[in-house]
N, C-alpha and C. Protein backbone atom coordinates (compact mmCIF):
# COMPACT_ATOMS: atom_id res chain seq x y z
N UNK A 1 -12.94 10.06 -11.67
CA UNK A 1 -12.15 11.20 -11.29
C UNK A 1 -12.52 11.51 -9.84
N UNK A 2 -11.92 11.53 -9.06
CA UNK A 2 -11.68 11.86 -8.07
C UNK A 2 -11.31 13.10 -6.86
N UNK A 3 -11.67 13.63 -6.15
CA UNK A 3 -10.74 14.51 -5.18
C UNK A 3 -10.04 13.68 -4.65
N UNK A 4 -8.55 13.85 -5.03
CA UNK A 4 -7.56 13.06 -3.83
C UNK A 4 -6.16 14.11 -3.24
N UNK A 5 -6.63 14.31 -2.11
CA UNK A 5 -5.68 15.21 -1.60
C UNK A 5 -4.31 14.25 -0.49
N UNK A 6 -3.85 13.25 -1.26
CA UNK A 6 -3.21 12.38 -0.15
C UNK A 6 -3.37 11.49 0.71
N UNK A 7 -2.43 11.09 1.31
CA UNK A 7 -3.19 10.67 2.47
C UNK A 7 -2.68 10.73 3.86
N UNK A 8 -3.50 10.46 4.81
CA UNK A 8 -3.20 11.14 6.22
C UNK A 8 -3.00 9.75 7.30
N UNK A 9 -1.89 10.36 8.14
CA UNK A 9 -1.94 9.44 9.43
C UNK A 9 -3.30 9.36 10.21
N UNK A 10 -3.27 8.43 10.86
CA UNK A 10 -4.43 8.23 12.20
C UNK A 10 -3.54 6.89 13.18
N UNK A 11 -3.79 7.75 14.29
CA UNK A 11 -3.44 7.06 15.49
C UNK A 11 -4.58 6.24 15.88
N UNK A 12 -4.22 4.85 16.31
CA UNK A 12 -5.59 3.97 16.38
C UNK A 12 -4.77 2.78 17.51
N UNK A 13 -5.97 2.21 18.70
CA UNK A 13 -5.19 1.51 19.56
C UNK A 13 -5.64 0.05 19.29
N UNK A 14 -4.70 -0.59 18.85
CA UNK A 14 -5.09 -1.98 18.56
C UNK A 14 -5.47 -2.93 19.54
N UNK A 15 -5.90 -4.47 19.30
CA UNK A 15 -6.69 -4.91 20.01
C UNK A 15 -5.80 -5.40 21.53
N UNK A 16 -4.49 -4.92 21.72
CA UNK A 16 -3.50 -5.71 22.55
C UNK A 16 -3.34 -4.44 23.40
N UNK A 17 -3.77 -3.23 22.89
CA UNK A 17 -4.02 -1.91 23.42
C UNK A 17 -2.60 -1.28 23.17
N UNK A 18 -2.02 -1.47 22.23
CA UNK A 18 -0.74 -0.68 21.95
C UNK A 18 -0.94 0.04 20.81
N UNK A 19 -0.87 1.71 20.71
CA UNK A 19 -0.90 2.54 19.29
C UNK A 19 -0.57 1.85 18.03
N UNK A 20 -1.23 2.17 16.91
CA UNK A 20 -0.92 1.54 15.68
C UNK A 20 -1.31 3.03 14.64
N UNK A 21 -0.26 3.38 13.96
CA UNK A 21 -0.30 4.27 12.86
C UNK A 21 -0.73 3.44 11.60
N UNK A 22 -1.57 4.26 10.77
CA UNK A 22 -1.67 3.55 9.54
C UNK A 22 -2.86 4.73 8.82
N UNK A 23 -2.84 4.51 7.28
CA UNK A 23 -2.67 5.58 6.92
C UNK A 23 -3.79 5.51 5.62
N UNK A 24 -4.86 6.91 6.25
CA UNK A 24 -6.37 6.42 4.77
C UNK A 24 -6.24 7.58 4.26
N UNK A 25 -7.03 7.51 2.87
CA UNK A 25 -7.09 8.17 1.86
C UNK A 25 -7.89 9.28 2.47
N UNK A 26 -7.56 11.00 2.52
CA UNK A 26 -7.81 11.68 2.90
C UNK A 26 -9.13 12.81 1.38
N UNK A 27 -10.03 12.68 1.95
CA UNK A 27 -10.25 13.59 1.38
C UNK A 27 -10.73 13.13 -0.21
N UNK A 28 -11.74 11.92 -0.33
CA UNK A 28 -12.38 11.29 -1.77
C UNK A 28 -13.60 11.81 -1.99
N UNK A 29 -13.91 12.82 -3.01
CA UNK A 29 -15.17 13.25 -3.55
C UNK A 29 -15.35 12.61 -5.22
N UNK A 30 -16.00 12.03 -5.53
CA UNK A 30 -16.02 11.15 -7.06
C UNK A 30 -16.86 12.80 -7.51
N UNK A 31 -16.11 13.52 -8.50
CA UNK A 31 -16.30 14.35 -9.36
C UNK A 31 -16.96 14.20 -10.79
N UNK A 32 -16.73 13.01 -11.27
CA UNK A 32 -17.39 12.64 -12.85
C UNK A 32 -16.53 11.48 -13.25
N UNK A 33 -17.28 11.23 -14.28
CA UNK A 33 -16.73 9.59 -14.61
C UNK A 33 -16.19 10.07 -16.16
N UNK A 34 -14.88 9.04 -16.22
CA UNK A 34 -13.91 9.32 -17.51
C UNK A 34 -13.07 7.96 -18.18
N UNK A 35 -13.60 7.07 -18.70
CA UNK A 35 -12.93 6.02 -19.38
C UNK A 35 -11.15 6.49 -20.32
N UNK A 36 -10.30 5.81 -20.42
CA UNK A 36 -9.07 6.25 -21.38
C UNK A 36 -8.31 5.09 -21.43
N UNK A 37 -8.78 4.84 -22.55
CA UNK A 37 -8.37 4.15 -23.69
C UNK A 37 -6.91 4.61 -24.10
N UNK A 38 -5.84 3.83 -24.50
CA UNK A 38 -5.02 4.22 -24.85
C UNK A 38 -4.28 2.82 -25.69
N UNK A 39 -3.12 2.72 -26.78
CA UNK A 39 -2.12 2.26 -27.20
C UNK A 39 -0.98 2.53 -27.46
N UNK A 40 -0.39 1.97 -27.49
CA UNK A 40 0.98 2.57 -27.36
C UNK A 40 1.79 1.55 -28.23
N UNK A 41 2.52 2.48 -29.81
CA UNK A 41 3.38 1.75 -30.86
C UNK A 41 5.04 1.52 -30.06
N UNK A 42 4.39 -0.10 -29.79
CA UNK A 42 6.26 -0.42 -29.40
C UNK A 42 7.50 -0.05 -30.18
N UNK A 43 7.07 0.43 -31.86
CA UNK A 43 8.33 0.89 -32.25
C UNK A 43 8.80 2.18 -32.28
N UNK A 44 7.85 3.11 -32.03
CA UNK A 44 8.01 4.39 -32.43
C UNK A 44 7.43 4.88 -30.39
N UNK A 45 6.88 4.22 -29.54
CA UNK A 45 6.49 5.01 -28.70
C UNK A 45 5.29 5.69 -28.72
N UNK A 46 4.66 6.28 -30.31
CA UNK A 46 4.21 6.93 -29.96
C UNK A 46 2.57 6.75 -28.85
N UNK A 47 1.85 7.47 -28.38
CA UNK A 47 0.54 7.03 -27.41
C UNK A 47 -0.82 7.36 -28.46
N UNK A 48 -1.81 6.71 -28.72
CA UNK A 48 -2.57 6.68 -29.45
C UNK A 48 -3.84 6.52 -28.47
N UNK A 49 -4.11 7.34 -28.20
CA UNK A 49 -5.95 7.59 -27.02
C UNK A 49 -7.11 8.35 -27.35
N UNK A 50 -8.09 8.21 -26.85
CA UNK A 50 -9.36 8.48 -26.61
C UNK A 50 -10.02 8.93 -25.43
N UNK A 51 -11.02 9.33 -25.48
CA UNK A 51 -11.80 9.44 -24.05
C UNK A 51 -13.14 9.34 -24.24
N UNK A 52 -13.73 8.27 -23.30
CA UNK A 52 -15.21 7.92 -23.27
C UNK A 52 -15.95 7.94 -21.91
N UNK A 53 -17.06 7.91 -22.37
CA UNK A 53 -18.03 8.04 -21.35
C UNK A 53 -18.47 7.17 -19.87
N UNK A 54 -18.57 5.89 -20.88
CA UNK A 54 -18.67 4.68 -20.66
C UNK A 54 -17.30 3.30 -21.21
N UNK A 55 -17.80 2.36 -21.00
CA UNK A 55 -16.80 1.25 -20.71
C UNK A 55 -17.95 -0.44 -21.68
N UNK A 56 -17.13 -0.48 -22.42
CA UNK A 56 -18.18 -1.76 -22.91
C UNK A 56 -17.42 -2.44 -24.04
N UNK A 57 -17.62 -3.56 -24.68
CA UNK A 57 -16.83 -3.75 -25.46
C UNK A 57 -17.54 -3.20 -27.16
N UNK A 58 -18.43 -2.40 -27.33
CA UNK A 58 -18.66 -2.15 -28.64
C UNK A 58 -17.64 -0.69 -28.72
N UNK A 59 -17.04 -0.35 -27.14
CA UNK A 59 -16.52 0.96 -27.22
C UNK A 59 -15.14 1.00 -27.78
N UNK A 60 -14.40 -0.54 -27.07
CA UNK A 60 -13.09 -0.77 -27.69
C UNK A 60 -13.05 -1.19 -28.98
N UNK A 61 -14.23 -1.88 -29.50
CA UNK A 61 -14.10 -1.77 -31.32
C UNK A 61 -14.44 -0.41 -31.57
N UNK A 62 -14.95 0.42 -30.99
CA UNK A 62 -14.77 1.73 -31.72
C UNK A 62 -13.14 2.25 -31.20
N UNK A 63 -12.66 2.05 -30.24
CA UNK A 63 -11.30 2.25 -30.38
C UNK A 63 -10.52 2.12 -31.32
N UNK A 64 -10.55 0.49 -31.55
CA UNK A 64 -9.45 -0.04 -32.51
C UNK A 64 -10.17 0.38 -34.06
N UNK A 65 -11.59 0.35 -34.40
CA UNK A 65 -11.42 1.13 -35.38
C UNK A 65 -10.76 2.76 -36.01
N UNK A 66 -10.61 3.46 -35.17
CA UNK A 66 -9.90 5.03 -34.62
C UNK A 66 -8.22 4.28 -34.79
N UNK A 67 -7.98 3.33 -34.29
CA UNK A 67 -6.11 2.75 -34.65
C UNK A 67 -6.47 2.27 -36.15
N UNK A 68 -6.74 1.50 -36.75
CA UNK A 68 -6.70 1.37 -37.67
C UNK A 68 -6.95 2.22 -38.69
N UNK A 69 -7.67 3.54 -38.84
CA UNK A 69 -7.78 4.09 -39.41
C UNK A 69 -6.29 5.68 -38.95
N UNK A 70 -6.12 5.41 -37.89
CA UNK A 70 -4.75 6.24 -37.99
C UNK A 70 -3.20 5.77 -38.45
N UNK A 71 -3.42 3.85 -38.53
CA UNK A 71 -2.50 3.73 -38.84
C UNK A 71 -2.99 2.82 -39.85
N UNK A 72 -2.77 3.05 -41.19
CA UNK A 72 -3.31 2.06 -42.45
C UNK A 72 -2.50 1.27 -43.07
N UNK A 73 -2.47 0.37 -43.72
CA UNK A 73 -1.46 -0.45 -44.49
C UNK A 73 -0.79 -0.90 -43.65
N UNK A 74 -1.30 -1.40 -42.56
CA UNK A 74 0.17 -1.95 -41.27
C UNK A 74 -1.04 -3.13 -40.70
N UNK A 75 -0.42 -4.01 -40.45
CA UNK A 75 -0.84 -5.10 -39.40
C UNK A 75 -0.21 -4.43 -37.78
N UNK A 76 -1.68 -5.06 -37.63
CA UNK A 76 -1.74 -4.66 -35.87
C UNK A 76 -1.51 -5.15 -34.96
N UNK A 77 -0.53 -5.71 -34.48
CA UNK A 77 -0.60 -6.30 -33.28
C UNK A 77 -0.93 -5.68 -32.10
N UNK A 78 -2.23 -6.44 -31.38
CA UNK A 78 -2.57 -5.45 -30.66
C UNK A 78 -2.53 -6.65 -29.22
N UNK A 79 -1.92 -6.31 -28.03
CA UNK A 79 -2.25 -6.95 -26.67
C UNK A 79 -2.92 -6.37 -25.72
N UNK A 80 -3.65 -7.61 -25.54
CA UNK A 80 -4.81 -7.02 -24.55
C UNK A 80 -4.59 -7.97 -23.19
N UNK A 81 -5.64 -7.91 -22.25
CA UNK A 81 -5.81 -8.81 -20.91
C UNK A 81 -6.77 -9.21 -20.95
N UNK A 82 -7.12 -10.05 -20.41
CA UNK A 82 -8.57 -10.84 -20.40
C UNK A 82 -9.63 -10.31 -20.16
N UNK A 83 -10.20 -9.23 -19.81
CA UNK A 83 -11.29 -8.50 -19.99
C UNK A 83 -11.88 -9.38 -20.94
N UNK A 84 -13.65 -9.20 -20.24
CA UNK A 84 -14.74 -10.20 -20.95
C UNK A 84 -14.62 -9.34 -22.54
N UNK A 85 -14.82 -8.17 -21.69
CA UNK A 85 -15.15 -7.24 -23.29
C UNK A 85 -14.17 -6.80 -24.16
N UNK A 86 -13.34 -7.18 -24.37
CA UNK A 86 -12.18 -7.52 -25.37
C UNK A 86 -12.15 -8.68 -25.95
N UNK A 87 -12.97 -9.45 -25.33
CA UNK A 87 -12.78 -11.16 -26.27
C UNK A 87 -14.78 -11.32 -26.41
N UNK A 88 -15.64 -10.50 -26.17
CA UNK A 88 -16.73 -10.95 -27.15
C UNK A 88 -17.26 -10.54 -28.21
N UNK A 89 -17.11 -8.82 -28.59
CA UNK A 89 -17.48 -8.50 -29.76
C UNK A 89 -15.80 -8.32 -30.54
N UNK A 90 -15.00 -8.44 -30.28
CA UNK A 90 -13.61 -8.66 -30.75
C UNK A 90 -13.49 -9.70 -31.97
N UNK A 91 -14.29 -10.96 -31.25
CA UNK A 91 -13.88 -11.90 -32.68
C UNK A 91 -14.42 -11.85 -33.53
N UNK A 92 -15.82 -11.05 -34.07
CA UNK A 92 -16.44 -10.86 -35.32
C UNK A 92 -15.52 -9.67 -35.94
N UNK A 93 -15.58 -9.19 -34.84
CA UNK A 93 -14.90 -7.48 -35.32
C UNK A 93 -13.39 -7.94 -36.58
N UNK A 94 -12.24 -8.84 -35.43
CA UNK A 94 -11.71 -9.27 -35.99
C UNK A 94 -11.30 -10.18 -37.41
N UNK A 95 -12.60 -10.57 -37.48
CA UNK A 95 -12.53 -11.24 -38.49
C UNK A 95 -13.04 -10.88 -39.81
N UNK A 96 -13.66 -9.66 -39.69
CA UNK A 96 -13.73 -8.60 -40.50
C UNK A 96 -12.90 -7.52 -41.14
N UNK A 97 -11.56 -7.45 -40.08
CA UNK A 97 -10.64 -7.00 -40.05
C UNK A 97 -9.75 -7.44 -39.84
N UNK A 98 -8.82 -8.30 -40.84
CA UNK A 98 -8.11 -9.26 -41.20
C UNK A 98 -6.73 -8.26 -40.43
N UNK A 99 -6.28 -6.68 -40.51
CA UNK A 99 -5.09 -6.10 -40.29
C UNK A 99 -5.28 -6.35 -38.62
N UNK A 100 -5.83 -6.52 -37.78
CA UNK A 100 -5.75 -6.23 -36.59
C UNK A 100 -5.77 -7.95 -35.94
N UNK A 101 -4.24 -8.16 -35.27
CA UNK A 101 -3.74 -9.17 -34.58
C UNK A 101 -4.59 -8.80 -33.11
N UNK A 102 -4.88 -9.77 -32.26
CA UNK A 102 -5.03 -9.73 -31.15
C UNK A 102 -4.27 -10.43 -30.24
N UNK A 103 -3.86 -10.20 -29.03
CA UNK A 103 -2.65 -11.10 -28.54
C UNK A 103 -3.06 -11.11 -26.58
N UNK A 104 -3.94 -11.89 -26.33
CA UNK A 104 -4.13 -11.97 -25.12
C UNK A 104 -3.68 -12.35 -24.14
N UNK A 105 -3.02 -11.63 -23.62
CA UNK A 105 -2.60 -12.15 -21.95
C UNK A 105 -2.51 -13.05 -21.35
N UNK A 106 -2.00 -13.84 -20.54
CA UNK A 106 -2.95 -15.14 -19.44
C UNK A 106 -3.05 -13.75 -18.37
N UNK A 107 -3.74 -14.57 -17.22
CA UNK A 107 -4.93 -13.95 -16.25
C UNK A 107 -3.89 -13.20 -15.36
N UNK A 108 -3.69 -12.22 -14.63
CA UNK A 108 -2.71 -11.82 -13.30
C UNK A 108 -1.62 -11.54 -14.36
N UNK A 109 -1.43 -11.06 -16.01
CA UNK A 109 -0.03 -11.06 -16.46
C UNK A 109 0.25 -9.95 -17.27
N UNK A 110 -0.86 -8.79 -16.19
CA UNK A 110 -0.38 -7.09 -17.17
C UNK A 110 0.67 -6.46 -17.02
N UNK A 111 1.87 -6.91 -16.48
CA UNK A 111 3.13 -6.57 -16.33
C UNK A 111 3.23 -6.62 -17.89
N UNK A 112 3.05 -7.85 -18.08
CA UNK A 112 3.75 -7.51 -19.83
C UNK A 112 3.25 -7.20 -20.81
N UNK A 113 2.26 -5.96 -20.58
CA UNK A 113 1.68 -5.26 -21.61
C UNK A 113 2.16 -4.14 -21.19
N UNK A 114 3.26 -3.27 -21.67
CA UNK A 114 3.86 -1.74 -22.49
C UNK A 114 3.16 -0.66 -22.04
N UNK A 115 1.46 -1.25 -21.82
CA UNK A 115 0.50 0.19 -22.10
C UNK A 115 0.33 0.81 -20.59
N UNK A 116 0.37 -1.01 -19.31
CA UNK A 116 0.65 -0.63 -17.94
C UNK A 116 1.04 0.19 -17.58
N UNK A 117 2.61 0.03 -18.05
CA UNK A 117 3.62 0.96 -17.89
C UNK A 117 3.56 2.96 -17.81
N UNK A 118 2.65 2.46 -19.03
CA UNK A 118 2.24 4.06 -19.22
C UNK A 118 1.09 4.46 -18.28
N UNK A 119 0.13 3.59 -18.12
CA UNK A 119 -0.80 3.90 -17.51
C UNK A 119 -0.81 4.32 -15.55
N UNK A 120 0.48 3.69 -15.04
CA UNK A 120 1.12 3.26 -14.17
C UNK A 120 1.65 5.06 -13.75
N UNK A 121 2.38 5.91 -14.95
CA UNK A 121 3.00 6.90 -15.15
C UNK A 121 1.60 8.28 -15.34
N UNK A 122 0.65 7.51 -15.28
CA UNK A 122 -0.32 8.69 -15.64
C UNK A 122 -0.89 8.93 -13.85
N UNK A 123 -0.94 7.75 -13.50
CA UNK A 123 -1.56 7.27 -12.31
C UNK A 123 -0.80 8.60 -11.00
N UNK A 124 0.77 8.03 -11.52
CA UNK A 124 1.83 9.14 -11.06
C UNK A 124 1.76 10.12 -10.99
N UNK A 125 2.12 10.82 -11.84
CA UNK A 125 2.40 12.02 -12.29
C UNK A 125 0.98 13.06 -12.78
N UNK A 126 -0.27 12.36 -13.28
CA UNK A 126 -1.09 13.49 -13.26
C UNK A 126 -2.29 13.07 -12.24
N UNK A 127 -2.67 11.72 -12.20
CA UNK A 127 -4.21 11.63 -11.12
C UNK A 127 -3.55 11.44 -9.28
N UNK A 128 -2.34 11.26 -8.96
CA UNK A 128 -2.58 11.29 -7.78
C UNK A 128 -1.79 12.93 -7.33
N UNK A 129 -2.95 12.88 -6.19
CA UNK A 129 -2.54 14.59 -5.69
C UNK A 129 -3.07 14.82 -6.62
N UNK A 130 -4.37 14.70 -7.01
CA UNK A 130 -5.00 15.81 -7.67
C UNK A 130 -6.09 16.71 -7.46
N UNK A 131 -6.93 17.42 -7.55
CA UNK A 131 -8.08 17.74 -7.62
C UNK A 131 -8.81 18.75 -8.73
N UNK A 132 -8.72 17.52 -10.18
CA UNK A 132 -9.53 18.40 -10.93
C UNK A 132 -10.97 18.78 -10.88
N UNK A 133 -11.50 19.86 -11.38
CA UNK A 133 -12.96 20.28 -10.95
C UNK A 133 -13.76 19.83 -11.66
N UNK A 134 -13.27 19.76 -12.93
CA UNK A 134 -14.26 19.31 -14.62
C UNK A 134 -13.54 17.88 -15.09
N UNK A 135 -14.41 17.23 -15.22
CA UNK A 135 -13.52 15.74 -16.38
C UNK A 135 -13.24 16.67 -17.35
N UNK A 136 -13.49 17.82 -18.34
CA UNK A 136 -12.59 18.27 -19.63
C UNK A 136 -11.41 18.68 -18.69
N UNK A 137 -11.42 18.98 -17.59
CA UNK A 137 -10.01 19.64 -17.00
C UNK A 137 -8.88 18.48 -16.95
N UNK A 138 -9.88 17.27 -16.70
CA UNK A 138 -8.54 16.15 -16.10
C UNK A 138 -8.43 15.28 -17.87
N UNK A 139 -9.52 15.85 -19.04
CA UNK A 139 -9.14 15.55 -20.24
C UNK A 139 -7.73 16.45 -20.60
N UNK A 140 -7.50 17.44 -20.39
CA UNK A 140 -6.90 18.42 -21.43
C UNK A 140 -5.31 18.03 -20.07
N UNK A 141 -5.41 17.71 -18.73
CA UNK A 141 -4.45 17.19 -18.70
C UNK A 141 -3.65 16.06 -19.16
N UNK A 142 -4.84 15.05 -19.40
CA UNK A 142 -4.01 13.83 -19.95
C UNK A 142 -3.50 13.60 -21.03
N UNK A 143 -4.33 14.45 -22.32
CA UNK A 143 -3.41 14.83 -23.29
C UNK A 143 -2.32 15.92 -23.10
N UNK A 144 -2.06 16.73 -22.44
CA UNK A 144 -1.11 17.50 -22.37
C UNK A 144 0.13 16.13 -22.03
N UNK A 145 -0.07 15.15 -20.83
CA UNK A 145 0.80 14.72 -20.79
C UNK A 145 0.91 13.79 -21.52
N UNK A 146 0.52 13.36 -22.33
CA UNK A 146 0.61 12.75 -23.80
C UNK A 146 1.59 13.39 -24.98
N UNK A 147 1.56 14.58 -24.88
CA UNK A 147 1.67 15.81 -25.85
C UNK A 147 3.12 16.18 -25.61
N UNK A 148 3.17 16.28 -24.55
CA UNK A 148 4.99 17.13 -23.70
C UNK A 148 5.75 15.40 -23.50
N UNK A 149 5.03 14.64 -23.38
CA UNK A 149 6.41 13.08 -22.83
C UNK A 149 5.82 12.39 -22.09
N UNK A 150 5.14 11.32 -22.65
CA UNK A 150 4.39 10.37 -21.46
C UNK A 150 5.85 9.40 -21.93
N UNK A 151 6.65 9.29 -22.36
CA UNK A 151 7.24 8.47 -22.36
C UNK A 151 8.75 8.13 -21.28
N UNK A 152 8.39 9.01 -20.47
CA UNK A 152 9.16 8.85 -19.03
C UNK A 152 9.65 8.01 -18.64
C-alpha cells in the first residue's frame, strides 16, 4: 500500500541539450503491506477473496481451501500462472483434493486469466490516486468494491 498522489511533469535537458518532459511518480510513502487473493466464478461472476499478511504458497492452499469450502459439491477449475508457489505445495494439496482442477498458464500469458481483468479494475478505480492511512482502510475499500460491482 502505498501513498500515490499521481504523477508529475519534470523538465529535464537531454544529452543533445534540448528540453525533454517526462513524467515520475509523485509522492511514494509504502504505508503497510497487504496480499489479495482473489477468484472469480466465470459463470456467475461472482469475486471470491481474502486478505493476507504475507505471500507463500502454504497461503494459497489456505486460499483454495476457503473456495472449496464456499463452494461444495462442484469441481474446480481453477487457473493460475506460473508462480513457483502455486505449483509446489499445490500438487500434494491437489491430490488430496480430487474437486480442485488446476489449469496453468504458459509464461508471459495472464491476459487469459478473467481474474487480471479484475485485478487490472481494482488497480483503476480504487489503488491509483490513492492515499489510504490504515491497510484495514484500503481492506474495507476493496471489499466495498467487491460488494457495490467489481464487475465493470
Amino acid at each position: 500500500m502505498k501513498q500515490y498522489e499521481g504523477k508529475k511533469w519534470f523538465d529535464n535537458l537531454n544529452e543533445n541539450g534540448s528540453n525533454a518532459l517526462y513524467r515520475i511518480p509523485g509522492k511514494q510513502k509504502v504505508k503497510g503491506l497487504l496480499d489479495y487473493f482473489a477468484a472469480k466464478d466465470y459463470h456467475t461472476g461472482e469475486i471470491f477473496y481474502a486478505f493476507y499478511d504475507w505471500k507463500n504458497a502454504f497461503i494459497v492452499v489456505d486460499f483454495f481451501e476457503r473456495l472449496l469450502k464456499k463452494i461444495p459439491d462442484k469441481i474446480l477449475y481453477v487457473v493460475l500462472d506460473c508462480w513457483s508457489a502455486h505449483k509446489a505445495v499445490l500438487k500434494s494439496f491437489t491430490a488430496l483434493n480430487p474437486r480442485l482442477k488446476l489449469i496453468f498458464l504458459p509464461t508471459n500469458a495472464s491476459w487469459m486469466n478473467i481474474i487480471e481483468q479484475f485485478f487490472s479494475h481494482v488497480e483503476r478505480f480504487v489503488l491509483r490516486n490513492s492515499n489510504f492511512q490504515t491497510v484495514q482502510e484500503l481492506m474495507n475499500a476493496l471489499s466495498s468494491f467487491v460488494t457495490l460491482g467489481a464487475s465493470i
